[in-house]
N, C-alpha and C. Protein backbone atom coordinates (compact mmCIF):
# COMPACT_ATOMS: atom_id res chain seq x y z
N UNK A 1 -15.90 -5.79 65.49
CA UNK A 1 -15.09 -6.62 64.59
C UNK A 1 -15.88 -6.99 63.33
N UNK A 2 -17.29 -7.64 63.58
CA UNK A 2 -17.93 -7.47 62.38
C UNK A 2 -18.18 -6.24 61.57
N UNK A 3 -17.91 -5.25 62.10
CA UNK A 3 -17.60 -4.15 61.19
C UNK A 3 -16.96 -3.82 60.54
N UNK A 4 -16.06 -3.96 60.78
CA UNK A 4 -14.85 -3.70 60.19
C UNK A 4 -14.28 -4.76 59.56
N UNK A 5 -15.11 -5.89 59.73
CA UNK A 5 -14.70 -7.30 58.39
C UNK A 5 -15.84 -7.13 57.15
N UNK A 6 -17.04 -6.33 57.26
CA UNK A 6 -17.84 -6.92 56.38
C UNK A 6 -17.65 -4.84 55.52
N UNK A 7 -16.80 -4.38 56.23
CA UNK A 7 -16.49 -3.11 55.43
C UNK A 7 -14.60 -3.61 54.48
N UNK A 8 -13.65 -4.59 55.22
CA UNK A 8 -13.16 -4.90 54.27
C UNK A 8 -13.83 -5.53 53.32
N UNK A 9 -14.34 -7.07 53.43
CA UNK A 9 -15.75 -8.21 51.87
C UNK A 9 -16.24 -6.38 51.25
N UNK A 10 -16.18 -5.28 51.46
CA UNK A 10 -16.71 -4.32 50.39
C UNK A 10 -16.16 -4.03 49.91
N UNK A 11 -14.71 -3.80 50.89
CA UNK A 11 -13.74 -3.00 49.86
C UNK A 11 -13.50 -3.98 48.96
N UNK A 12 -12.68 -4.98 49.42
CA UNK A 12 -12.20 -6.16 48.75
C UNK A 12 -12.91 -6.51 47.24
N UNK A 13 -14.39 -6.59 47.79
CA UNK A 13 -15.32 -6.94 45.87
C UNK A 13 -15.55 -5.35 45.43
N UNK A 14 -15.33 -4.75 45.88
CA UNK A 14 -15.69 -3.17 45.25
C UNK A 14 -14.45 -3.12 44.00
N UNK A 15 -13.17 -3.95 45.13
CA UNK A 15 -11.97 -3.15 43.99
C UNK A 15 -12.04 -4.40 43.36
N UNK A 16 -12.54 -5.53 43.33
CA UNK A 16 -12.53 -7.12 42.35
C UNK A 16 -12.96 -6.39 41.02
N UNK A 17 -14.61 -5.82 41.33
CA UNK A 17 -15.44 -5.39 40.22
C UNK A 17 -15.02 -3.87 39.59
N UNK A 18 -14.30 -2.95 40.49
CA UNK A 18 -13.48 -1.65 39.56
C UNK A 18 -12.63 -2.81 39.02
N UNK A 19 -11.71 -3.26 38.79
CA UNK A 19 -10.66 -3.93 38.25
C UNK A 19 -11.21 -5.06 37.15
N UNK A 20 -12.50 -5.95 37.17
CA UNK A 20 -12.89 -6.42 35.96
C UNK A 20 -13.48 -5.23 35.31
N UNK A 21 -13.86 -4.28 35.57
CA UNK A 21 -14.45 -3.47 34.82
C UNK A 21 -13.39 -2.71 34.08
N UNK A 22 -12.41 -2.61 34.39
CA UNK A 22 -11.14 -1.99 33.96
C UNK A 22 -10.56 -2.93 32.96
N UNK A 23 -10.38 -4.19 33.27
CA UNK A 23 -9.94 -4.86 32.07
C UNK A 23 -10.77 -5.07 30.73
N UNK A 24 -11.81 -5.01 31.38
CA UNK A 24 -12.94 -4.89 30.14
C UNK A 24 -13.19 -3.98 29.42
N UNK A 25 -12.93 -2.73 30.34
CA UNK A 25 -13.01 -1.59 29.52
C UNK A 25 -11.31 -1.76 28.71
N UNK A 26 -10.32 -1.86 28.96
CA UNK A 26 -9.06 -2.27 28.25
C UNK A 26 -9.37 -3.53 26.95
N UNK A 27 -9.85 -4.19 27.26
CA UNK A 27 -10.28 -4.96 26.45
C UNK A 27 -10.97 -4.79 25.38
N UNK A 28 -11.95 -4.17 25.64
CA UNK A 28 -13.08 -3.61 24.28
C UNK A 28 -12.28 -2.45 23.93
N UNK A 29 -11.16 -1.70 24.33
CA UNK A 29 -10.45 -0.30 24.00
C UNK A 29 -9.57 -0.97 22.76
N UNK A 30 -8.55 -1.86 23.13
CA UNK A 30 -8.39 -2.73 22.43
C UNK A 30 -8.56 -3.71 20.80
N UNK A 31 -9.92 -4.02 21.43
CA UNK A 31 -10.71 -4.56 20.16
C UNK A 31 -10.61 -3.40 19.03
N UNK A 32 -11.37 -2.26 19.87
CA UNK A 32 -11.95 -1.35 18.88
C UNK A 32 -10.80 -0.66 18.23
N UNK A 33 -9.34 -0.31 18.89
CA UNK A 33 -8.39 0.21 17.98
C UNK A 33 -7.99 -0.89 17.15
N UNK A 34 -7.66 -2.22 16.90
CA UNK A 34 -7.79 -3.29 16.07
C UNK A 34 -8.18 -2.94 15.24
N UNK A 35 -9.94 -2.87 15.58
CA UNK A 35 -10.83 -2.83 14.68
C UNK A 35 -10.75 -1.73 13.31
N UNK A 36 -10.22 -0.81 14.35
CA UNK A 36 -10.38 0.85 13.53
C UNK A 36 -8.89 0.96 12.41
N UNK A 37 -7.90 0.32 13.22
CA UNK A 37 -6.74 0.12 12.11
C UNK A 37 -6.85 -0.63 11.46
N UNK A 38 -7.70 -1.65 11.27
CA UNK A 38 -7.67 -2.63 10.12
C UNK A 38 -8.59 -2.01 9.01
N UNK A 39 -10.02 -1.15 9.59
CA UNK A 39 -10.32 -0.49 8.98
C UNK A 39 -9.60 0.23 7.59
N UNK A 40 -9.05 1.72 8.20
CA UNK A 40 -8.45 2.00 7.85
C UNK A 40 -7.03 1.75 6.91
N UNK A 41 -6.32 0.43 7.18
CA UNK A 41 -5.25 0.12 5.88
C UNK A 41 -6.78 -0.61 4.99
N UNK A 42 -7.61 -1.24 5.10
CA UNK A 42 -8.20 -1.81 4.01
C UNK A 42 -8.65 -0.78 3.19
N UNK A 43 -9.58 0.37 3.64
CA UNK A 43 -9.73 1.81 2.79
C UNK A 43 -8.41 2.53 2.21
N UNK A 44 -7.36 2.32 2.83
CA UNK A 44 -6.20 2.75 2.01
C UNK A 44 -5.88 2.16 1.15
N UNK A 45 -5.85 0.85 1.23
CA UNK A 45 -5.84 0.09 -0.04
C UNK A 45 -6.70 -0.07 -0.88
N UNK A 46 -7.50 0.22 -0.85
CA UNK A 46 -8.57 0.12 -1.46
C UNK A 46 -8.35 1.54 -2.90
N UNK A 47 -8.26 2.79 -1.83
CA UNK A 47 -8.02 3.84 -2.54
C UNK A 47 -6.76 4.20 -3.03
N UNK A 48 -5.38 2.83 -2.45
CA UNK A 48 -4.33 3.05 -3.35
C UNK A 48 -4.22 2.24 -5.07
N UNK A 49 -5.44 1.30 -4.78
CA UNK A 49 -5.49 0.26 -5.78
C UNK A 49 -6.20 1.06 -7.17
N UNK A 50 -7.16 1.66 -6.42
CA UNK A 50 -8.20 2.77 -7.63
C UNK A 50 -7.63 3.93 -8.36
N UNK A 51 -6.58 4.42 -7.25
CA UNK A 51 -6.25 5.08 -8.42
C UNK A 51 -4.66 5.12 -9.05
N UNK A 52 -3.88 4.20 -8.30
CA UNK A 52 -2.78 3.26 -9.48
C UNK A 52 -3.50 2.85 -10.92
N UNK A 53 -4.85 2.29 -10.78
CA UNK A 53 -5.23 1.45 -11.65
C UNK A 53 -5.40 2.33 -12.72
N UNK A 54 -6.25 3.91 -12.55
CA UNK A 54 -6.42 4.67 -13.07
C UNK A 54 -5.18 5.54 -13.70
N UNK A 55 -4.26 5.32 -13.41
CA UNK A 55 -3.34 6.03 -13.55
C UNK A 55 -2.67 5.67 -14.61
N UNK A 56 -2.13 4.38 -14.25
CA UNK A 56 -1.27 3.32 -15.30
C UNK A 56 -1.91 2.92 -16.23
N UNK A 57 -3.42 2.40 -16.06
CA UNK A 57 -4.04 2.04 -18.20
C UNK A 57 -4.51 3.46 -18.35
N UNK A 58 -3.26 4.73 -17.99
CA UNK A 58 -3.40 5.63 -19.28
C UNK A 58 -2.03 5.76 -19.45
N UNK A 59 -1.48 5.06 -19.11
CA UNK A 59 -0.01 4.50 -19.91
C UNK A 59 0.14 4.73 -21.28
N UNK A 60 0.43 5.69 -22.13
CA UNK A 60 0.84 5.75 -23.33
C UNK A 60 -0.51 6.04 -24.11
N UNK A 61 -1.75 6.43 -23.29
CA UNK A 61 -2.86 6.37 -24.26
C UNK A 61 -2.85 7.74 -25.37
N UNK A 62 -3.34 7.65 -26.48
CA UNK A 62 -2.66 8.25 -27.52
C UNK A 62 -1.22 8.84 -27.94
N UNK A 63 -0.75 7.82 -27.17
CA UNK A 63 1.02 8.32 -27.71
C UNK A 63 1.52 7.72 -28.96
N UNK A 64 2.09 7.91 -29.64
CA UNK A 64 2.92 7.11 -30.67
C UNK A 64 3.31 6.12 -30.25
N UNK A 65 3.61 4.73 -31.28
CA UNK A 65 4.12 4.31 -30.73
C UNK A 65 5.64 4.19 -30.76
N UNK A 66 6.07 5.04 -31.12
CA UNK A 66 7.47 5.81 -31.79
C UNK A 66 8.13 6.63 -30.58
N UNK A 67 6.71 7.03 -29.99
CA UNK A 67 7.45 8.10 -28.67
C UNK A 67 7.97 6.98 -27.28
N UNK A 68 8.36 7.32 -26.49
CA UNK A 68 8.50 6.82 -25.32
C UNK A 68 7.63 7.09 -24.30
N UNK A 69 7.40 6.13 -24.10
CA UNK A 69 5.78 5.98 -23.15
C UNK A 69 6.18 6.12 -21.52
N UNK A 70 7.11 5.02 -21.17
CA UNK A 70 7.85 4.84 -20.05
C UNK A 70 8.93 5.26 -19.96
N UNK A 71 9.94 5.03 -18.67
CA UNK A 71 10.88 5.33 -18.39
C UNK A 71 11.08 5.52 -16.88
N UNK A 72 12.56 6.02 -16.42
CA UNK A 72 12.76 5.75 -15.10
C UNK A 72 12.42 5.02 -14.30
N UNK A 73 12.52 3.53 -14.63
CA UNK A 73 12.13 2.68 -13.58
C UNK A 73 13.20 2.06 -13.14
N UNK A 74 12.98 1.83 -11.82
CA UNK A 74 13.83 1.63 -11.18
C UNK A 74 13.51 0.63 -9.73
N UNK A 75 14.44 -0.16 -9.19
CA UNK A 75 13.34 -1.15 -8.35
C UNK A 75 15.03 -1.44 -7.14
N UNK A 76 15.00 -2.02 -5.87
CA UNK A 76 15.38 -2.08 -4.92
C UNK A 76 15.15 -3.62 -4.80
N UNK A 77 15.82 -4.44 -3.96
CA UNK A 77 15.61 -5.69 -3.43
C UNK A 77 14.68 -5.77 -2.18
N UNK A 78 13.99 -6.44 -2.12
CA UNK A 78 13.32 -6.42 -0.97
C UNK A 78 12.24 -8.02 -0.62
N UNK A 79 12.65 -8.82 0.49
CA UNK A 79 12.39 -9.95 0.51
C UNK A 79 10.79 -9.78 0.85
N UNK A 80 10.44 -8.74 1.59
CA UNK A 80 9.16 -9.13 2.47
C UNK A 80 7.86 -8.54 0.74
N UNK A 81 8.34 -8.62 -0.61
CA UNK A 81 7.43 -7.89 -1.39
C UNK A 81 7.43 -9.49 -2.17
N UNK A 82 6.25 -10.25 -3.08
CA UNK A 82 6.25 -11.49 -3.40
C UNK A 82 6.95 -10.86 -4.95
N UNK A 83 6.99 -10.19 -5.23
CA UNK A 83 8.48 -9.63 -6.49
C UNK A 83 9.79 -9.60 -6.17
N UNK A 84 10.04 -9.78 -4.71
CA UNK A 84 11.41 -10.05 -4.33
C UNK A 84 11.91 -8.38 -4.38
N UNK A 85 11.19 -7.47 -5.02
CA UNK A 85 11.57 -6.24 -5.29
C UNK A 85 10.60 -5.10 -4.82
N UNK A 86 11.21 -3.83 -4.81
CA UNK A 86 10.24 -3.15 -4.47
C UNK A 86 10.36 -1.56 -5.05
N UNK A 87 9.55 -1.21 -5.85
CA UNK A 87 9.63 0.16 -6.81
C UNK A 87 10.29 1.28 -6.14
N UNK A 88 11.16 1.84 -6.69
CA UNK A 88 11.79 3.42 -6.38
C UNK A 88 11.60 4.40 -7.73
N UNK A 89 10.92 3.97 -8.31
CA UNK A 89 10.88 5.15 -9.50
C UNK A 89 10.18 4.28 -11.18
N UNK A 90 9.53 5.58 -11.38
CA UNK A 90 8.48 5.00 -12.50
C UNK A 90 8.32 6.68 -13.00
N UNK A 91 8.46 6.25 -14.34
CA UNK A 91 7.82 7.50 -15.13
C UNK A 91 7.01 7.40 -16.35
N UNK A 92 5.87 7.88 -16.68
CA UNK A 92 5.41 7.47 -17.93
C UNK A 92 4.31 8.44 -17.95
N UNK A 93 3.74 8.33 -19.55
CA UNK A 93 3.32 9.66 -20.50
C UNK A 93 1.98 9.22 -20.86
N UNK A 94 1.36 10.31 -21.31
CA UNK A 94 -0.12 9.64 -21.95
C UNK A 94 -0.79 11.31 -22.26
N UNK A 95 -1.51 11.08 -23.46
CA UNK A 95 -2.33 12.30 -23.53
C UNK A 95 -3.91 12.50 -23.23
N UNK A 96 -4.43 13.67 -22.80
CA UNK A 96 -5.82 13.48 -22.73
C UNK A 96 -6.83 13.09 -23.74
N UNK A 97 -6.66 13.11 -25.13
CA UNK A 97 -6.71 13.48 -26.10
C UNK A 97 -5.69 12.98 -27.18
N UNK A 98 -6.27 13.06 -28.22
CA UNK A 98 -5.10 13.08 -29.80
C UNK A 98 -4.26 13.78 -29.71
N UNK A 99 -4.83 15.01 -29.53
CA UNK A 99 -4.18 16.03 -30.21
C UNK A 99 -4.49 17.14 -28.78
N UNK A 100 -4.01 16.59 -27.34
CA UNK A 100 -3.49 17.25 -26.68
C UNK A 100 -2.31 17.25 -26.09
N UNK A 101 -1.40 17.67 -25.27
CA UNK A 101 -0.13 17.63 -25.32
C UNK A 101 -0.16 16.57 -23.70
N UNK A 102 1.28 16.11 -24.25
CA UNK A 102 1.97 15.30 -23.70
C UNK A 102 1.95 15.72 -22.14
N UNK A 103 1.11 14.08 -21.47
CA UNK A 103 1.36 14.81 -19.44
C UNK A 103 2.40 13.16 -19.37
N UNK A 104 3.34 13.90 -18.12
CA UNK A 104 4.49 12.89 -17.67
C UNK A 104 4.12 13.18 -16.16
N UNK A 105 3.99 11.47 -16.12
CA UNK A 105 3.34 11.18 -14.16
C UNK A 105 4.89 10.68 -13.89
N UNK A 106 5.53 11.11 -12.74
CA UNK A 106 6.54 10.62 -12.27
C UNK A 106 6.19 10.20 -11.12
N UNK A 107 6.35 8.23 -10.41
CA UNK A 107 6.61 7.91 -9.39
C UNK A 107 8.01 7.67 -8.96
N UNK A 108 7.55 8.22 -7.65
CA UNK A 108 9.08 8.26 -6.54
C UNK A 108 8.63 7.23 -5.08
N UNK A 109 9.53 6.43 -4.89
CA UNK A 109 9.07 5.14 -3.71
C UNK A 109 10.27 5.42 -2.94
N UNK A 110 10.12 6.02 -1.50
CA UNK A 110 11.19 6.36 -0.54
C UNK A 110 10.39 5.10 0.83
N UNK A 111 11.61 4.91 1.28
CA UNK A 111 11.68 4.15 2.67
C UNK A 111 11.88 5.27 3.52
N UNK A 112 10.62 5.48 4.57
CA UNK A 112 10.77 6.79 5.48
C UNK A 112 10.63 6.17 6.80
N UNK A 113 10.66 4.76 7.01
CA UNK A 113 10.82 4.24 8.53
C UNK A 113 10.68 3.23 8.78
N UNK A 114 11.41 2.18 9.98
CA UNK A 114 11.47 1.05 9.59
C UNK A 114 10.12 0.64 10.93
N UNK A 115 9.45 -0.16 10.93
CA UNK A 115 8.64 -0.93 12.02
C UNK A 115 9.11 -2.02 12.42
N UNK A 116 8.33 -2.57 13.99
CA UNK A 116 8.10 -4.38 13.82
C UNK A 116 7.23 -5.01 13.44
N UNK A 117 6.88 -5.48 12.13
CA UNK A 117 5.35 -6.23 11.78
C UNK A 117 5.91 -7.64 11.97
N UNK A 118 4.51 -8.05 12.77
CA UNK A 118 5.05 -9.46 13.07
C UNK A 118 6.13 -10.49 13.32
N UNK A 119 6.40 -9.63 14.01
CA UNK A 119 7.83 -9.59 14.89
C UNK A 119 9.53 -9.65 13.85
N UNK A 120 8.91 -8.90 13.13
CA UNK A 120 10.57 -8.67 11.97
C UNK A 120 10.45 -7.38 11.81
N UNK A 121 11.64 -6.70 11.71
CA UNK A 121 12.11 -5.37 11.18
C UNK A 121 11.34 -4.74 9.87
N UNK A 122 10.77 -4.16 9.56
CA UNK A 122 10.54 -3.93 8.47
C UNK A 122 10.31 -2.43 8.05
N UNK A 123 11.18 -2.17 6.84
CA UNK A 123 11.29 -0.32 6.14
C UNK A 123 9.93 -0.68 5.66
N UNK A 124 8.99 0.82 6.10
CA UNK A 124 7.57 1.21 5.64
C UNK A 124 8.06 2.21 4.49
N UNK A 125 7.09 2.20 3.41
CA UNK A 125 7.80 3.29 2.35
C UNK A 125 6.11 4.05 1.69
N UNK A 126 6.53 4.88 1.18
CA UNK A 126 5.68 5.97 0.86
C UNK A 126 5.70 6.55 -1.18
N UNK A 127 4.82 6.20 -1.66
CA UNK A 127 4.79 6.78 -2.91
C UNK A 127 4.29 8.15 -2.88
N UNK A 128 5.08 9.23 -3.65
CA UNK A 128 5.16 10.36 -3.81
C UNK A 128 4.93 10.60 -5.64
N UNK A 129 4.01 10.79 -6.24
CA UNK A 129 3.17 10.99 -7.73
C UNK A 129 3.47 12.84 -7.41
N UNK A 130 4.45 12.94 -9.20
CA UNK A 130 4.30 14.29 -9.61
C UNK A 130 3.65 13.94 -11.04
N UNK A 131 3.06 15.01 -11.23
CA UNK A 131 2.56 15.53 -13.03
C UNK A 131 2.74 16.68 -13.26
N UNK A 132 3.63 16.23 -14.60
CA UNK A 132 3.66 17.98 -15.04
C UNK A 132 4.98 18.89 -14.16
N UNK A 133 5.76 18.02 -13.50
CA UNK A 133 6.56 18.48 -12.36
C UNK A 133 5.71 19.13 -11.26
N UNK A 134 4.85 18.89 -11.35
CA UNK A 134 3.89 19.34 -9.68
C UNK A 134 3.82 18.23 -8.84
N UNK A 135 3.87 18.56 -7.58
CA UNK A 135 3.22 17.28 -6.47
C UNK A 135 1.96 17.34 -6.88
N UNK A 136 1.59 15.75 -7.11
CA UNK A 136 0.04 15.41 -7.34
C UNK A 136 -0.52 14.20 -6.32
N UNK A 137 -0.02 14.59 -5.10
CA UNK A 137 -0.28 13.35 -4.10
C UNK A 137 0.59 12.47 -3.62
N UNK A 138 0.30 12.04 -2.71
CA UNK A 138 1.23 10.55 -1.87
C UNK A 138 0.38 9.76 -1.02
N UNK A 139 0.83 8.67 -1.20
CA UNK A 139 0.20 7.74 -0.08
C UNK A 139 1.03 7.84 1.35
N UNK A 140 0.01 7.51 2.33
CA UNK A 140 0.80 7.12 3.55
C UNK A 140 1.69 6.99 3.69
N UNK A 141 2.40 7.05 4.94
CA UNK A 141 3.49 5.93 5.02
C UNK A 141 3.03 4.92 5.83
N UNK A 142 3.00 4.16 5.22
CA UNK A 142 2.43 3.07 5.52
C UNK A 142 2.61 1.44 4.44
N UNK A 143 3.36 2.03 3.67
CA UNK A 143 3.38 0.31 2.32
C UNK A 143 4.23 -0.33 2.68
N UNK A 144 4.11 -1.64 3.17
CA UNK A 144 5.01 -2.49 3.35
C UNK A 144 6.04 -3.05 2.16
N UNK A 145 5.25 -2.86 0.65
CA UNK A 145 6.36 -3.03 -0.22
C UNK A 145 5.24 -2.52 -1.28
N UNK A 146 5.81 -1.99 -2.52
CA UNK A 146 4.93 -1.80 -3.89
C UNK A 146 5.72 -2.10 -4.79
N UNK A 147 5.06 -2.92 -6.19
CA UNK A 147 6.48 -2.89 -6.98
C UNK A 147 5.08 -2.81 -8.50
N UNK A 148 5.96 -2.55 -9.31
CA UNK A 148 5.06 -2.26 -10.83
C UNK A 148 5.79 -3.41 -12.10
N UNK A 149 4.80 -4.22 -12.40
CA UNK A 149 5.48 -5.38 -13.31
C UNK A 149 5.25 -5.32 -14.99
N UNK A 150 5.87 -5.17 -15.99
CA UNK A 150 5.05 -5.39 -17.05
C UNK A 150 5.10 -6.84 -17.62
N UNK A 151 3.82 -7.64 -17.95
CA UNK A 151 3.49 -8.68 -18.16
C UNK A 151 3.83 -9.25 -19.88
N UNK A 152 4.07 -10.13 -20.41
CA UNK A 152 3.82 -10.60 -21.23
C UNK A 152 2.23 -11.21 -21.86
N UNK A 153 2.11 -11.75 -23.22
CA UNK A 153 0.89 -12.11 -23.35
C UNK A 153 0.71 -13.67 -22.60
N UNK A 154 1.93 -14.49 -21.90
CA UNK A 154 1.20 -15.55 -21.13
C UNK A 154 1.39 -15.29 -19.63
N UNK A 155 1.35 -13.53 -19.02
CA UNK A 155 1.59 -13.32 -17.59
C UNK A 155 2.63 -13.03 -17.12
N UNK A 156 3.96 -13.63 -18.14
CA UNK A 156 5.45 -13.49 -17.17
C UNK A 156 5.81 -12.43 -17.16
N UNK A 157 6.67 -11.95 -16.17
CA UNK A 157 7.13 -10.52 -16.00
C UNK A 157 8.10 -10.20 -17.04
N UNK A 158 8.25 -9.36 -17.59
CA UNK A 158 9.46 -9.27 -18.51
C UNK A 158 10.74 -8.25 -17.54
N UNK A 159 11.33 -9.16 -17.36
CA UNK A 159 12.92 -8.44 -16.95
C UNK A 159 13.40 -7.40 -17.53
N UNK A 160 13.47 -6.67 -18.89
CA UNK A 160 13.85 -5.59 -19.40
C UNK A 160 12.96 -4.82 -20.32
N UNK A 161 11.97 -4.24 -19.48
CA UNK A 161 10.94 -4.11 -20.26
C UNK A 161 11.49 -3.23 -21.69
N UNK A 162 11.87 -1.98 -21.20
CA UNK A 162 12.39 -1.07 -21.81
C UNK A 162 12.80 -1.34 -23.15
N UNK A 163 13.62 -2.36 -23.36
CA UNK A 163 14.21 -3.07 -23.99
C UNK A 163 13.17 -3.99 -25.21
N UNK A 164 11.96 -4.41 -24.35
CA UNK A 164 11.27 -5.16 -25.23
C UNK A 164 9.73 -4.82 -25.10
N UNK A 165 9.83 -3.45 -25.17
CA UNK A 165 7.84 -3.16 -25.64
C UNK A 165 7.18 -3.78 -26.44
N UNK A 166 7.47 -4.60 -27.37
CA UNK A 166 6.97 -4.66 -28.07
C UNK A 166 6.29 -6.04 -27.70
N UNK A 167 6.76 -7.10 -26.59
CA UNK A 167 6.49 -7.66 -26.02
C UNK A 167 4.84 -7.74 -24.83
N UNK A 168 5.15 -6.24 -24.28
CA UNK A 168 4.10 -5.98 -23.34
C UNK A 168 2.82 -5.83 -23.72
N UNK A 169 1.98 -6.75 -22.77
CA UNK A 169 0.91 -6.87 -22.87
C UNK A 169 -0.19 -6.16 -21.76
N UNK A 170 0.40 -6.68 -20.64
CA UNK A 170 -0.20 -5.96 -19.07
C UNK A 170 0.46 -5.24 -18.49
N UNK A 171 -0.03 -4.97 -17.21
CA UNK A 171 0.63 -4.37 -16.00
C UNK A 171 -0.11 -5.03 -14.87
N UNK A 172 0.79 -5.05 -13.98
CA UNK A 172 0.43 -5.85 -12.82
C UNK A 172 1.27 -4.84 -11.82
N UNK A 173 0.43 -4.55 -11.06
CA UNK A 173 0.87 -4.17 -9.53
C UNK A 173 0.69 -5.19 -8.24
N UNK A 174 2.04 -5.11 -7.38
CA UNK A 174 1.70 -5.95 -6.05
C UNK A 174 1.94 -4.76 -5.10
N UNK A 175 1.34 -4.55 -4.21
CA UNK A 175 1.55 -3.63 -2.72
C UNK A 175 0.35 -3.86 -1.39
N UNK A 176 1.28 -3.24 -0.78
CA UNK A 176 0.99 -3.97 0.76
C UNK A 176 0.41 -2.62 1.61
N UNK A 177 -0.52 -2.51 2.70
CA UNK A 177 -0.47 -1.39 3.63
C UNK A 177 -0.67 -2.01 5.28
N UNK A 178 0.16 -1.24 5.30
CA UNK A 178 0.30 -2.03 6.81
C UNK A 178 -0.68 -1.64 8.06
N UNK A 179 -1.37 -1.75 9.24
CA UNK A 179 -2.06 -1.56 10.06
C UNK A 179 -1.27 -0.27 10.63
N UNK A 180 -1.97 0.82 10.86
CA UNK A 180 -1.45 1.89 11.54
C UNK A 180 -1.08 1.72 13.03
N UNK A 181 -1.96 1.16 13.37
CA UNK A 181 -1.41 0.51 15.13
C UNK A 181 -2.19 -0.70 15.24
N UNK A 182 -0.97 -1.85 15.60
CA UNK A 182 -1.40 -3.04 15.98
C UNK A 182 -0.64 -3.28 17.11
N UNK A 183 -1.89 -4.48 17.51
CA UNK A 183 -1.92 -4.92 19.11
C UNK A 183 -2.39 -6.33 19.14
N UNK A 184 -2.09 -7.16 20.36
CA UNK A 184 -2.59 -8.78 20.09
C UNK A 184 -3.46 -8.76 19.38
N UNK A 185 -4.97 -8.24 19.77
CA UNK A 185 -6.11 -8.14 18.92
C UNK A 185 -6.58 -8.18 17.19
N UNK A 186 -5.12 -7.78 17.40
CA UNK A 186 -5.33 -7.48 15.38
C UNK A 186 -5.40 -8.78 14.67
N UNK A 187 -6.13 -8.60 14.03
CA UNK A 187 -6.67 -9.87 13.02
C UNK A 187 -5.73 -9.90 11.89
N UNK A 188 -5.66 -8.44 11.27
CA UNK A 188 -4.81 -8.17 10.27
C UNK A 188 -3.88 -6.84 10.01
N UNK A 189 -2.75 -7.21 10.18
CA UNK A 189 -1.96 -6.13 10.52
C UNK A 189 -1.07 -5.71 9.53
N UNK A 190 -1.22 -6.72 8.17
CA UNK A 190 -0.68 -6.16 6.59
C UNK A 190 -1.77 -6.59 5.76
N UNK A 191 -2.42 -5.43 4.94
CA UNK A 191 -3.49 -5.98 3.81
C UNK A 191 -2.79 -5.70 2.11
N UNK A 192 -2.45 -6.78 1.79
CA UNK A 192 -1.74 -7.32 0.81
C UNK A 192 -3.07 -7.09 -0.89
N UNK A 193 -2.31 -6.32 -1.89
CA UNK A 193 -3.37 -6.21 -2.92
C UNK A 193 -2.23 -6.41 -4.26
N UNK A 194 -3.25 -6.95 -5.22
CA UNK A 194 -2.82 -7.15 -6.83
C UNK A 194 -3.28 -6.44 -7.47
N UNK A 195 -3.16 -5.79 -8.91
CA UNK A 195 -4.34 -5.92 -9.05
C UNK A 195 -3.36 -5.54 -10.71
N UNK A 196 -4.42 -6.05 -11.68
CA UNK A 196 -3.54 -5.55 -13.30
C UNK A 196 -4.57 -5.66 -13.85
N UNK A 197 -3.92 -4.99 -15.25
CA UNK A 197 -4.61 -4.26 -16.10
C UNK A 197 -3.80 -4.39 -17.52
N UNK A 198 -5.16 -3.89 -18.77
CA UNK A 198 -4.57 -4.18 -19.96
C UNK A 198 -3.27 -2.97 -19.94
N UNK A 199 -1.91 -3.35 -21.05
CA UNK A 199 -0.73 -2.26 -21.15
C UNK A 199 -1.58 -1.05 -22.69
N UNK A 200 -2.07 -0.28 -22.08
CA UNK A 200 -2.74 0.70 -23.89
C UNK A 200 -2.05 0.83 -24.61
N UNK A 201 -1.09 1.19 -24.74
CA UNK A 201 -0.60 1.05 -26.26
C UNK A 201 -0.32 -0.27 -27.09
N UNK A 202 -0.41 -1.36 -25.99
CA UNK A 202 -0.72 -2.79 -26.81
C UNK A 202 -2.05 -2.86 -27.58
N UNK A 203 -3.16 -2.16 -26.87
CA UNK A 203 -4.51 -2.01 -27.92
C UNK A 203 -4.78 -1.36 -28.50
N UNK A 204 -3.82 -0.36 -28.77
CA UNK A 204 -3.86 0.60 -29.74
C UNK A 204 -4.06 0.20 -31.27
């Protein structure tokens, strides 16, 4: 009988300690995908911020200011973006040079799936950049919202830009990238970025 009691006390703590070892190993599995998706949207943002930034103050650089710089913009409602809005289309021009010819960057902003972030519904959307009518890249899908603002000289957004260039001073971008996989663990599961810049043909 003592045999067969002090061979169950083995089994019994054998499977206690497989089973903390199992949650622990779940646990640190856990952490580390957290870890690795938060990673990851912060480097996406990071590298969606660098080269928007790059992109847009060459907004009109050596264009006339006679020609049309911008165009096709176009924007969607959207509560979860702090613009209340969220970009579907942007087009605008700039040369390398004086006296080289005219390049046209066209952005396109599609909703390609909806998630649950933090426990609400939410359409993830994807920017798609042509030049020249070529595909020249896309981000993830992964943006919780992007929208493109042009500023006045005391910050405010101007409602019709189109209408009043002559007004614009900045550009301001707001966009979001969301955690590729989140779990309790996640610290941060939308990394939220600003970021603006002078409008060039205002310093022209």
């Amino acid at each position: 009988m003592a045999f067969l009691y002090d061979n169950l006390t083995a089994v019994v703590v054998g499977t206690t300690v497989l089973l903390i070892l199992a949650s622990l190993q779940l646990r640190a599995m856990e952490l580390s995908t957290a870890a690795s998706s938060q990673e990851a949207a912060l480097t996406q943002s990071e590298e969606i911020a660098t080269w928007m930034e790059e992109d847009l103050e060459s907004m009109g650089r050596h264009i006339m200011t006679t020609d049309t710089v911008f165009g096709g913009l176009s924007r969607t409602k959207n509560e979860a973006s702090p613009t209340d809005s969220v970009l579907t289309g942007l087009s605008f021009q700039y040369k390398e040079n004086a006296g080289g010819a005219v390049q046209t960057v066209q952005y396109d902003v599609s909703a390609v799936k909806t998630d649950r972030v933090e426990g609400k519904d939410r359409a993830l959307y994807q920017l798609s950049r042509t030049k020249g009518g070529a595909s020249a890249g896309r981000t993830p899908e992964m943006l919780g919202y992007i929208d493109v603002q042009f500023l006045d000289r005391t910050a405010a957004a101007i409602s019709a830009p189109r209408a009043n260039t002559d007004q614009i001073e900045a550009l301001r971008v707001h966009f979001s990238v969301i955690s590729p996989y989140r779990n309790s663990k996640s610290g941060v599961k939308e990394v939220h970025r600003m970021v603006a810049f002078p409008y060039t043909p205002a310093q022209n």
